[in-house]
Protein backbone atom coordinates (compact mmCIF):
# COMPACT_ATOMS: atom_id res chain seq x y z
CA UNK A 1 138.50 -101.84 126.85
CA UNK A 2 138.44 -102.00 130.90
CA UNK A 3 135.21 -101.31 132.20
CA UNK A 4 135.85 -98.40 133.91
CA UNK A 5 136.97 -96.85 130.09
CA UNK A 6 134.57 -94.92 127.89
CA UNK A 7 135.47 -94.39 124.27
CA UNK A 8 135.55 -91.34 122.85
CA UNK A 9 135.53 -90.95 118.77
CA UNK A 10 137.22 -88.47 117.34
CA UNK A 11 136.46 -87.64 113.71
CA UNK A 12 139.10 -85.74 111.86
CA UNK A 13 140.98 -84.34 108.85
CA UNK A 14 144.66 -83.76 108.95
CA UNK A 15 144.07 -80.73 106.05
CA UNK A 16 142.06 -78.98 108.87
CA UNK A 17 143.19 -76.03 110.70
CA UNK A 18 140.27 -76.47 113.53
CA UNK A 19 141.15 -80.40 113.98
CA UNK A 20 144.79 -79.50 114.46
CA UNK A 21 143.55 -77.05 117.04
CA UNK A 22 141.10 -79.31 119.05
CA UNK A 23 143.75 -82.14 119.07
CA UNK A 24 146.14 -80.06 120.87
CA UNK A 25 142.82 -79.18 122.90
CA UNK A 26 142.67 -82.97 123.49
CA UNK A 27 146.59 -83.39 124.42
CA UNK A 28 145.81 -81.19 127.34
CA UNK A 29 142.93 -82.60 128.64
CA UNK A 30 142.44 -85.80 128.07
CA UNK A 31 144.84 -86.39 130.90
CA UNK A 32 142.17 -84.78 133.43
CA UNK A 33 139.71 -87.67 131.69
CA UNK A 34 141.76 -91.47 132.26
CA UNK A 35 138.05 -93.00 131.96
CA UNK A 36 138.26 -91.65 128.17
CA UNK A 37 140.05 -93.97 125.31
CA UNK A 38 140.54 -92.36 122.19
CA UNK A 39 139.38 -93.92 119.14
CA UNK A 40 140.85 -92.54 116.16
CA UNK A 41 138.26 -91.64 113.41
CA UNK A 42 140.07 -89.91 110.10
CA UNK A 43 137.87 -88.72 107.36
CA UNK A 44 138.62 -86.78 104.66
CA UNK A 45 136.84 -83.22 104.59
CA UNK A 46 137.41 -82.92 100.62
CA UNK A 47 137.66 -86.37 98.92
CA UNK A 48 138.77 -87.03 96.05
CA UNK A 49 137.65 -85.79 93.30
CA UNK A 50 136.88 -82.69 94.86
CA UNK A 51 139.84 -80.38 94.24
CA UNK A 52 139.92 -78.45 97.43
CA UNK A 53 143.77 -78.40 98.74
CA UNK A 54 146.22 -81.30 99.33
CA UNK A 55 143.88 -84.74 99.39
CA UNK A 56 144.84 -85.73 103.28
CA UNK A 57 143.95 -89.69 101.95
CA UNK A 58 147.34 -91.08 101.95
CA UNK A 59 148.46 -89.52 105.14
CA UNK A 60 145.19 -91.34 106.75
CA UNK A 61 146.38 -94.28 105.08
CA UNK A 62 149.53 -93.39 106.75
CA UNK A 63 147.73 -93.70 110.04
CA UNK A 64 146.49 -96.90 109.76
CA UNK A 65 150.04 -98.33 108.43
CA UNK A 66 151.14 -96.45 111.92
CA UNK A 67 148.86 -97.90 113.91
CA UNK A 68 149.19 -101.48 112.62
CA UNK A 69 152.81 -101.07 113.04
CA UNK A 70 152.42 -100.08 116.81
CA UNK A 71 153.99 -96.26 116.11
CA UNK A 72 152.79 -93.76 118.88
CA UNK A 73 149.93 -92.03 116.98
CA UNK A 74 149.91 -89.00 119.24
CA UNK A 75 153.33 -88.31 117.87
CA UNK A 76 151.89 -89.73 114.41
CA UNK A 77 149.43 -87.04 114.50
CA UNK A 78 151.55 -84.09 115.34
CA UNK A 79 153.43 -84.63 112.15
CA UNK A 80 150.55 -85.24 110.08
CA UNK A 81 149.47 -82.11 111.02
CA UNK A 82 152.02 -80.31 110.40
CA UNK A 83 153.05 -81.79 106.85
CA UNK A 84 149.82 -80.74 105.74
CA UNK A 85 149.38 -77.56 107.45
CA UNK A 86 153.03 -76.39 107.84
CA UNK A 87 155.09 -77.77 105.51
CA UNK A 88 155.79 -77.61 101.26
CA UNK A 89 156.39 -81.64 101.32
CA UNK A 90 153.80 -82.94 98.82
CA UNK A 91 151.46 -84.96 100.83
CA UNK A 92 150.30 -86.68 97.67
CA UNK A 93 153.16 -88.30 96.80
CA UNK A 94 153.97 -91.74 98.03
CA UNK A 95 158.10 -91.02 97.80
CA UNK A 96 157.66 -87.52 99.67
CA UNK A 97 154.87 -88.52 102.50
CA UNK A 98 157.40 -91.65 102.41
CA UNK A 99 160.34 -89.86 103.02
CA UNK A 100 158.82 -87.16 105.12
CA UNK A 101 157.72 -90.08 107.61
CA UNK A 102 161.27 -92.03 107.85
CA UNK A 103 162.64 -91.42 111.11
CA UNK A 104 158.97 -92.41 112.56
CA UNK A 105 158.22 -96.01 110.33
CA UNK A 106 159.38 -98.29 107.90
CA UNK A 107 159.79 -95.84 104.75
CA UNK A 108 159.83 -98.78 102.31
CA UNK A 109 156.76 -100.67 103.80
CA UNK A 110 155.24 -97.79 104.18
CA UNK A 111 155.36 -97.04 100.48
CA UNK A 112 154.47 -100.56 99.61
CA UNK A 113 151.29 -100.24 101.55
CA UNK A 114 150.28 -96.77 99.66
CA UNK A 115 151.42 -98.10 96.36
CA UNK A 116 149.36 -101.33 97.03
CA UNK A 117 146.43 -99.48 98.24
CA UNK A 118 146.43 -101.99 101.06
CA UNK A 119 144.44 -99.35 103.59
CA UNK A 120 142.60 -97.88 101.28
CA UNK A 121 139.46 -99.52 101.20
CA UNK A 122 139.94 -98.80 105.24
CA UNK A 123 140.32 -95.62 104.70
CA UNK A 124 136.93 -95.53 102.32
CA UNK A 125 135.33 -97.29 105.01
CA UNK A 126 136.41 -94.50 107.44
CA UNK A 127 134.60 -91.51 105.33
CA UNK A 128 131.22 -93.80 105.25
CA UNK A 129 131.42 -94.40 109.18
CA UNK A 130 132.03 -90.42 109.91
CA UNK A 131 129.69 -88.95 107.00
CA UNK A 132 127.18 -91.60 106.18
CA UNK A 133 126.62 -93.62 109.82
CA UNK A 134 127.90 -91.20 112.64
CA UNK A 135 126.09 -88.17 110.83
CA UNK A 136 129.59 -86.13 110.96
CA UNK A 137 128.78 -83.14 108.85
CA UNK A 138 131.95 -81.09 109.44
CA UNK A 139 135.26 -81.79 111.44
CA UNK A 140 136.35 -81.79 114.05
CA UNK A 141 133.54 -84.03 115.73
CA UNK A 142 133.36 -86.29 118.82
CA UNK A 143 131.40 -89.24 119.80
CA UNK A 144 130.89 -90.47 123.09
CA UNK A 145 127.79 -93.01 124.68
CA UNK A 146 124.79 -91.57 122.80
CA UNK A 147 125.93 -88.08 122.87
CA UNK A 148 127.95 -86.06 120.41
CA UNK A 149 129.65 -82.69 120.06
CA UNK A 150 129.81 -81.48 116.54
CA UNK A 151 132.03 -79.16 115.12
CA UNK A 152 130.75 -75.58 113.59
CA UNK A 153 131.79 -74.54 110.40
CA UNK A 154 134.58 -72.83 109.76
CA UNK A 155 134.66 -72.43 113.57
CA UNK A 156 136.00 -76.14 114.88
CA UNK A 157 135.32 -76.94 118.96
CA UNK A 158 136.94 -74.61 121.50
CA UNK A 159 138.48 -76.07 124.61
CA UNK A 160 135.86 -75.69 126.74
CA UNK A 161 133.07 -77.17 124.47
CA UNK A 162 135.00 -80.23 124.28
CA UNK A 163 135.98 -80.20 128.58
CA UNK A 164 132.18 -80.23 128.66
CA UNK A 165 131.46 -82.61 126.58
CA UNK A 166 134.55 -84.99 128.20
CA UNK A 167 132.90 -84.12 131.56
CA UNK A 168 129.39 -86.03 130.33
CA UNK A 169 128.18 -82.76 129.28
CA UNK A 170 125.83 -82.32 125.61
């Protein structure tokens, strides 16, 4: 990271509605903001073995396969997104999420890595960071210097919130 570059962290869950929204909230503005690097935080709203909708685990696992593998993860995300949120492709399954993610990565490596569990403990890791050390309590959330903007319940972050809080704004 340049010095002139300030991380931002964005905590998320591909199974939510209100992250979906602020991440097209950050496609438009995060071009106004250069000075602002993105650092991916995925957490899972509803781990497992809560039984509230599709588990989003493996397509965060997904993410970190993509982003070892040097795949764009703005497009990543967009079709994350929208298998969970628009789509009847069973998220949960390794062959489907697989198969659903083929004309973006390696299909077969990608399946390897899920099957293996090889980013799972990362993606453990991930849910401790947002809900145990960052003090995420719902999603989306954002983390940038010593300040953060926190999602409301059922609510998410509007545009504006998060233009304030990219302009050094609380």
């Amino acid at each position: 990271m340049s010095a002139d570059k300030r991380q931002i962290e964005i905590f998320f869950d591909y199974a939510c509605p209100y992250c979906r929204k602020a991440h097209e909230h950050l496609v438009q503005l995060l071009p106004e903001f250069p000075e602002a690097e993105p650092i991916w935080r995925p957490c899972e709203s509803h781990p497992r073995p809560e039984s509230h909708g599709l588990h989003s685990d493996l397509c965060i696992q997904a993410m970190f396969f993509a982003a070892e593998h040097g795949i764009d993860l703005w497009i990543f995300h967009n079709r994350a997104y929208s298998l969970m949120l628009d789509t009847d492709v069973n998220v949960e399954d390794i062959d489907a999420l697989a198969e659903s993610l083929s004309d973006l990565l390696d299909a077969d490596g990608l399946r390897k890595a899920l099957t293996s569990g090889k980013h799972l403990s990362v993606q453990q890791d991930a849910n401790e960071y947002a809900f145990g050390q960052s003090e995420v309590w719902a999603v989306p959330s954002y983390r940038m210097d010593v300040r953060k903007l926190d999602s409301i319940k059922d609510i998410g972050v509007t545009k504006d919130q998060l233009r304030n809080f990219l302009e050094g704004g609380a």
